[in-house]
N, C-alpha and C. Protein backbone atom coordinates (compact mmCIF):
# COMPACT_ATOMS: atom_id res chain seq x y z
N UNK A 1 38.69 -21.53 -148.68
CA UNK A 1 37.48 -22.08 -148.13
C UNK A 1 37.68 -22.34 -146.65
N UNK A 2 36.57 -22.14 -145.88
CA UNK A 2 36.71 -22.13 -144.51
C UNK A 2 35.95 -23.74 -144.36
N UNK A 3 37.39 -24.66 -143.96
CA UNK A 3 36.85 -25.73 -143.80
C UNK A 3 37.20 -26.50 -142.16
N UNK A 4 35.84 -26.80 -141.41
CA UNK A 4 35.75 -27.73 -140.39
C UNK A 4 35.94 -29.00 -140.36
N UNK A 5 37.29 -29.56 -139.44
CA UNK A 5 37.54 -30.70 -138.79
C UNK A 5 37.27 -31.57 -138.04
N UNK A 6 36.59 -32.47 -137.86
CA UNK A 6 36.14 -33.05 -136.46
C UNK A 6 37.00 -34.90 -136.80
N UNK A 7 37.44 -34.99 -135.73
CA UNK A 7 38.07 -36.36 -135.63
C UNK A 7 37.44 -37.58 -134.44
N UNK A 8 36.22 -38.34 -134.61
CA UNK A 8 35.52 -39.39 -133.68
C UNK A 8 36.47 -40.17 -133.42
N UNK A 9 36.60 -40.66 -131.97
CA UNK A 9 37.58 -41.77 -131.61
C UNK A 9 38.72 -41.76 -131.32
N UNK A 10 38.99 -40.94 -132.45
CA UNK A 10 40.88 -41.12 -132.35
C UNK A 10 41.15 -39.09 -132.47
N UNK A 11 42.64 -39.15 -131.95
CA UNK A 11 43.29 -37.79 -132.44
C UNK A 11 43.72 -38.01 -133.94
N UNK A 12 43.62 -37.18 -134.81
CA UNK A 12 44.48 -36.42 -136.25
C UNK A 12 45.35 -36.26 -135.88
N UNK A 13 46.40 -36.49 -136.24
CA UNK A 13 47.58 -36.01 -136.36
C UNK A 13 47.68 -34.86 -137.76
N UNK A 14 48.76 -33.43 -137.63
CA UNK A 14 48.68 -32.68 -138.35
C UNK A 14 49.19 -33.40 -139.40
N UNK A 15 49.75 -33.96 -140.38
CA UNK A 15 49.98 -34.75 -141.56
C UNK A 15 48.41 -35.18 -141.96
N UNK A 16 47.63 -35.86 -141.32
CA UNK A 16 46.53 -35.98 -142.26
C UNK A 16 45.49 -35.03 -142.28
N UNK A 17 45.72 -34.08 -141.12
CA UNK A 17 44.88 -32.92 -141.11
C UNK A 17 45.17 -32.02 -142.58
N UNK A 18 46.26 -31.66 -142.74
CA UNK A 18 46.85 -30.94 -144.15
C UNK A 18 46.14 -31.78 -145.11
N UNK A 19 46.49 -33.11 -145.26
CA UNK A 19 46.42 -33.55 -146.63
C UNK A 19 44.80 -33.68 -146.95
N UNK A 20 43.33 -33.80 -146.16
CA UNK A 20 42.51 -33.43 -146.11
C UNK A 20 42.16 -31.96 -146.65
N UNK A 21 43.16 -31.53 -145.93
CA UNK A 21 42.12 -29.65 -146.54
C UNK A 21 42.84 -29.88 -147.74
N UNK A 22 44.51 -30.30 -148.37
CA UNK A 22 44.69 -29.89 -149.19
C UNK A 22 43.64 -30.40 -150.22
N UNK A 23 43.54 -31.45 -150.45
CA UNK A 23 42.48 -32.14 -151.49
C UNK A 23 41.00 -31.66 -151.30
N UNK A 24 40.25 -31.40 -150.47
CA UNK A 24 39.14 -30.54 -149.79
C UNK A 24 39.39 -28.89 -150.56
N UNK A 25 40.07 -28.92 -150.75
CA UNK A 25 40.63 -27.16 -151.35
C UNK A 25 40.80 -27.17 -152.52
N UNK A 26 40.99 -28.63 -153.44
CA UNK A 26 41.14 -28.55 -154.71
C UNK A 26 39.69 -28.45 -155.71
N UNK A 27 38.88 -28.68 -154.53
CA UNK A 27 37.67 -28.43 -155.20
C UNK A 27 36.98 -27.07 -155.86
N UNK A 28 37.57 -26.04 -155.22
CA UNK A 28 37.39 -24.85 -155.51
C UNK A 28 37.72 -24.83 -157.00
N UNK A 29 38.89 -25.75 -157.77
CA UNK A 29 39.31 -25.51 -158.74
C UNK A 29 37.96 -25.41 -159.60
N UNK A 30 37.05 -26.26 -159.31
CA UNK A 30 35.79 -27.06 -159.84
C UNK A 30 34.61 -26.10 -160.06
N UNK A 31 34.36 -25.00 -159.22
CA UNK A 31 33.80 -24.35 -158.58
C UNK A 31 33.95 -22.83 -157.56
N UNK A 32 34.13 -22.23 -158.01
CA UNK A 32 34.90 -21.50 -157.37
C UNK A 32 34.11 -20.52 -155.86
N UNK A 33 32.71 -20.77 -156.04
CA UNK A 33 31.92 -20.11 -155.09
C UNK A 33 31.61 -21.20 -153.84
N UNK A 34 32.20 -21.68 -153.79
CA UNK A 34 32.08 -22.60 -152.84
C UNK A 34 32.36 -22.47 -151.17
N UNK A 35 31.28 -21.98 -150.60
CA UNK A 35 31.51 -21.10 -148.99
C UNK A 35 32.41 -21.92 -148.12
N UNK A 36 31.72 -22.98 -148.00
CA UNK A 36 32.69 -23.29 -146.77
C UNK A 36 32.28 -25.02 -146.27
N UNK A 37 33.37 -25.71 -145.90
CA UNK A 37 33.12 -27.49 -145.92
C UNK A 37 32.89 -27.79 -144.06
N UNK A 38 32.73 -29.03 -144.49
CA UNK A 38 32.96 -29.77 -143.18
C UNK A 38 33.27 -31.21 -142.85
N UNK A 39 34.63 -31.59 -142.56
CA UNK A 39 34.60 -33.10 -142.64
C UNK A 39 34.85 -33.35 -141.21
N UNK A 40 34.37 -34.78 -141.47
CA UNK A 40 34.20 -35.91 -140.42
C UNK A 40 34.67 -37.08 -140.22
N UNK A 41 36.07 -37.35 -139.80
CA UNK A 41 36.52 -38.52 -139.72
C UNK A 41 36.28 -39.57 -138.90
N UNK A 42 35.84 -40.63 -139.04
CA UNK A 42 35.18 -41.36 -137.78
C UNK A 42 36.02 -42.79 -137.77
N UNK A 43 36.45 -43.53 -136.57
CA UNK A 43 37.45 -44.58 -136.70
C UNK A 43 35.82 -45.50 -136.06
N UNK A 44 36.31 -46.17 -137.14
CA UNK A 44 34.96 -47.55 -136.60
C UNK A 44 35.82 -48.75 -135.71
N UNK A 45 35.01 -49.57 -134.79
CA UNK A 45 35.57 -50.94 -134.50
C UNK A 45 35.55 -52.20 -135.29
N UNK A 46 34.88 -52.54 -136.10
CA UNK A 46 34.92 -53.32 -136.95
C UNK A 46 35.18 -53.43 -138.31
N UNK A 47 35.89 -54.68 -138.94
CA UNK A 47 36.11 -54.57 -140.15
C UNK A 47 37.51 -54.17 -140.46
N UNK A 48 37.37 -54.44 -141.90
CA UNK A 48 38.79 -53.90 -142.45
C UNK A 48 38.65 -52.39 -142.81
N UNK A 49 37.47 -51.99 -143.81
CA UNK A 49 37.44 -50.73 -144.40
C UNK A 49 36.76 -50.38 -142.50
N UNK A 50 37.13 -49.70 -141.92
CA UNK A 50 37.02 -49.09 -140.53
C UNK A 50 37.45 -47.72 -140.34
N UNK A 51 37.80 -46.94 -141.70
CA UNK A 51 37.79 -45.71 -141.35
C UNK A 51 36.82 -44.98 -142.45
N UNK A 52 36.07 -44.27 -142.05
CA UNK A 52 35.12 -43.06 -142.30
C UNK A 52 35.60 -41.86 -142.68
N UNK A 53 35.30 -41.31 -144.29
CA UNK A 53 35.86 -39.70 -143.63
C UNK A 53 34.07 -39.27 -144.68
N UNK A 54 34.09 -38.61 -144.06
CA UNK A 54 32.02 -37.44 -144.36
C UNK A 54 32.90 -36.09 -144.75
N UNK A 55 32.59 -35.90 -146.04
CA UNK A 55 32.61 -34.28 -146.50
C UNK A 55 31.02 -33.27 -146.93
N UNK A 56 31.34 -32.40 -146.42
CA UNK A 56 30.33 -31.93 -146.73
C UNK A 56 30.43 -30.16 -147.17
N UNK A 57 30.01 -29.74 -148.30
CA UNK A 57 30.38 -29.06 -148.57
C UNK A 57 28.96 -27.93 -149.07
N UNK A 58 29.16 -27.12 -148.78
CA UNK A 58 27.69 -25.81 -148.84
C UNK A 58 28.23 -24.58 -150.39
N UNK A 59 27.77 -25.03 -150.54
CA UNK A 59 27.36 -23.74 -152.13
C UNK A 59 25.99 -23.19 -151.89
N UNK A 60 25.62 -21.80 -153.09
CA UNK A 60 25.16 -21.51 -152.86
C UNK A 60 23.86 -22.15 -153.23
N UNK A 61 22.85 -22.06 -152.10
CA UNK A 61 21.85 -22.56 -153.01
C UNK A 61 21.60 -24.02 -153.12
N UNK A 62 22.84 -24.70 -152.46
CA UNK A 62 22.98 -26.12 -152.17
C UNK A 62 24.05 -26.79 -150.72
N UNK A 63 23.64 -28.03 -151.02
CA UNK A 63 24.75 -28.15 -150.08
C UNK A 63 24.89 -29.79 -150.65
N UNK A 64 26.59 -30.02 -150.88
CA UNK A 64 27.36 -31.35 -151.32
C UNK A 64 27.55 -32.16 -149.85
N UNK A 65 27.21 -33.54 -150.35
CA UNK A 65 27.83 -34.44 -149.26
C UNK A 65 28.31 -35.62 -149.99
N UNK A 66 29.22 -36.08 -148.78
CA UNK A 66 29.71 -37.89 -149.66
C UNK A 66 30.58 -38.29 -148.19
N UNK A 67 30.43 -39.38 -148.40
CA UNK A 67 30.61 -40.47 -147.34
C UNK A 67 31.27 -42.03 -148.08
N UNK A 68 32.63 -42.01 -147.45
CA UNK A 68 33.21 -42.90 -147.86
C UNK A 68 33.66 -43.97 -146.82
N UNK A 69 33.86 -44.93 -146.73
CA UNK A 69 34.61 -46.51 -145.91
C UNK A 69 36.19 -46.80 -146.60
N UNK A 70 36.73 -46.72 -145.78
CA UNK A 70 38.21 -47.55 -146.42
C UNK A 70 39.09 -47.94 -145.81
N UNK A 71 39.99 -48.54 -145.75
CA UNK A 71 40.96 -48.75 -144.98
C UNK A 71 41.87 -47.60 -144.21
N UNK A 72 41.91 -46.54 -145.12
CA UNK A 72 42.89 -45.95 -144.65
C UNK A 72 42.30 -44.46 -145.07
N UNK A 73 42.60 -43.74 -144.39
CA UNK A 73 41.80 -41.97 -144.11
C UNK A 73 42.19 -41.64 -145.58
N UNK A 74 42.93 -41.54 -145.79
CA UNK A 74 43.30 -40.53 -147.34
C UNK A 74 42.89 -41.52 -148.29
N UNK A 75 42.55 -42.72 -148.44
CA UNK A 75 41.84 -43.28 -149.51
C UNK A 75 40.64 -42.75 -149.70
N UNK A 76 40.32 -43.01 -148.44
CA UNK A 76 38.64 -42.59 -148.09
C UNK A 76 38.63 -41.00 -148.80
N UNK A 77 39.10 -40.33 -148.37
CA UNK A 77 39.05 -39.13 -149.00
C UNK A 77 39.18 -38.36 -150.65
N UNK A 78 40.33 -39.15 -151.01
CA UNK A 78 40.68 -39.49 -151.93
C UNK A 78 38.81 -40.08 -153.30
N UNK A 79 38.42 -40.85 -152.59
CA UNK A 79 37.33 -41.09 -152.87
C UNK A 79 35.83 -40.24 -153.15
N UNK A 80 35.97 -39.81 -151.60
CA UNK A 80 34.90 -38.61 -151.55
C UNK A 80 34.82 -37.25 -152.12
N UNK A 81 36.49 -36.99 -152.40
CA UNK A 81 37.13 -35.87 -153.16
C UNK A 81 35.72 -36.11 -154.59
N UNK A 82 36.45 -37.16 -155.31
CA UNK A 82 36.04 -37.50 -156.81
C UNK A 82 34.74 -37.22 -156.44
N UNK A 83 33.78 -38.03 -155.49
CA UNK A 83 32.55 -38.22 -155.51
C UNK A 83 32.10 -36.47 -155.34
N UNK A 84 32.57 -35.76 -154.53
CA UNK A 84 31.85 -34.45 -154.72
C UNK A 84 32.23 -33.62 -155.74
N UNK A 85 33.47 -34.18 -156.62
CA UNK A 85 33.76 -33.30 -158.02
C UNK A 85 32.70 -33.66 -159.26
N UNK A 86 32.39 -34.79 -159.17
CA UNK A 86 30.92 -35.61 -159.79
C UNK A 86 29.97 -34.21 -159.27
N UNK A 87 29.48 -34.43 -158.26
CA UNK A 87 28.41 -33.16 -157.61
C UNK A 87 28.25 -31.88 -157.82
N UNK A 88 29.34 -31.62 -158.29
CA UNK A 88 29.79 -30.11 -158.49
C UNK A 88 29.30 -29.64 -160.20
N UNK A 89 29.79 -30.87 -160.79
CA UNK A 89 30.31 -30.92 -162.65
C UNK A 89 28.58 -30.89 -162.43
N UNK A 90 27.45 -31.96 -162.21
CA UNK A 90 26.49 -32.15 -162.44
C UNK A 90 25.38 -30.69 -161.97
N UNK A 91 25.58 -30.15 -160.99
CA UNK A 91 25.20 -29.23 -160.10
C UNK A 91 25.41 -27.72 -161.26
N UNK A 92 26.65 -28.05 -161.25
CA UNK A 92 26.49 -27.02 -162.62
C UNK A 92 26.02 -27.06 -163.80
N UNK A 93 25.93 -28.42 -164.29
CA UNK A 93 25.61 -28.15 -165.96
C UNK A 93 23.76 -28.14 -165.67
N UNK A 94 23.24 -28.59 -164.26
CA UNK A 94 21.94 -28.13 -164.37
C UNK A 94 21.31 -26.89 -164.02
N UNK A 95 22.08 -26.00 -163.72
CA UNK A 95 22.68 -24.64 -163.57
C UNK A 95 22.62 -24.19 -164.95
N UNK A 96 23.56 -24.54 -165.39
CA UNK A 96 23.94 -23.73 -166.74
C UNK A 96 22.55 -24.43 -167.77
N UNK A 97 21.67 -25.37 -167.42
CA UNK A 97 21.11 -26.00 -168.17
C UNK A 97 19.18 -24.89 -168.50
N UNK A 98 19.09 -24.01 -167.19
CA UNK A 98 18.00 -23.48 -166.76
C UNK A 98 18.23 -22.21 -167.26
């Protein structure tokens, strides 16, 4: 999957850049037509949960999003992962349902 990076505020370092696509890539397991993503990491000023990561992901015929808060980038993700594997499971069985 051809997936886009964007980092607000702060630089990525390559360690969380990897561990993003890797989990971002496991979705395919889910789905396998799945064109191409786009995440968005955003460092907020306030608060504890102060980091942002936005996935967004285009199928055909649709397009997945999820937006998570957490303390720390790979939670957040970690999060949004599940939340668009929810999107995917549902997306299909109303698919397979028509």
């Amino acid at each position: 999957m051809k997936l886009q990076m964007h980092s607000i505020h702060f630089d990525a370092d390559t360690k969380l850049l990897a561990f993003i696509e890797r989990k971002v890539n496991k979705l395919e397991k889910y789905y396998s037509r799945v064109v191409d993503g786009e995440v968005i990491m955003r460092l907020n000023n306030r608060g504890t949960d102060n980091k942002t990561v936005e996935i967004k992901i285009n199928i055909p015929g649709d397009q997945l999003f999820a937006r998570e808060r957490s303390n720390t980038f790979e939670t957040a993700t970690d999060t949004a992962v599940d939340a668009l594997k929810r999107q995917i499971k549902k997306f299909k069985e109303k698919r397979l349902s028509h």
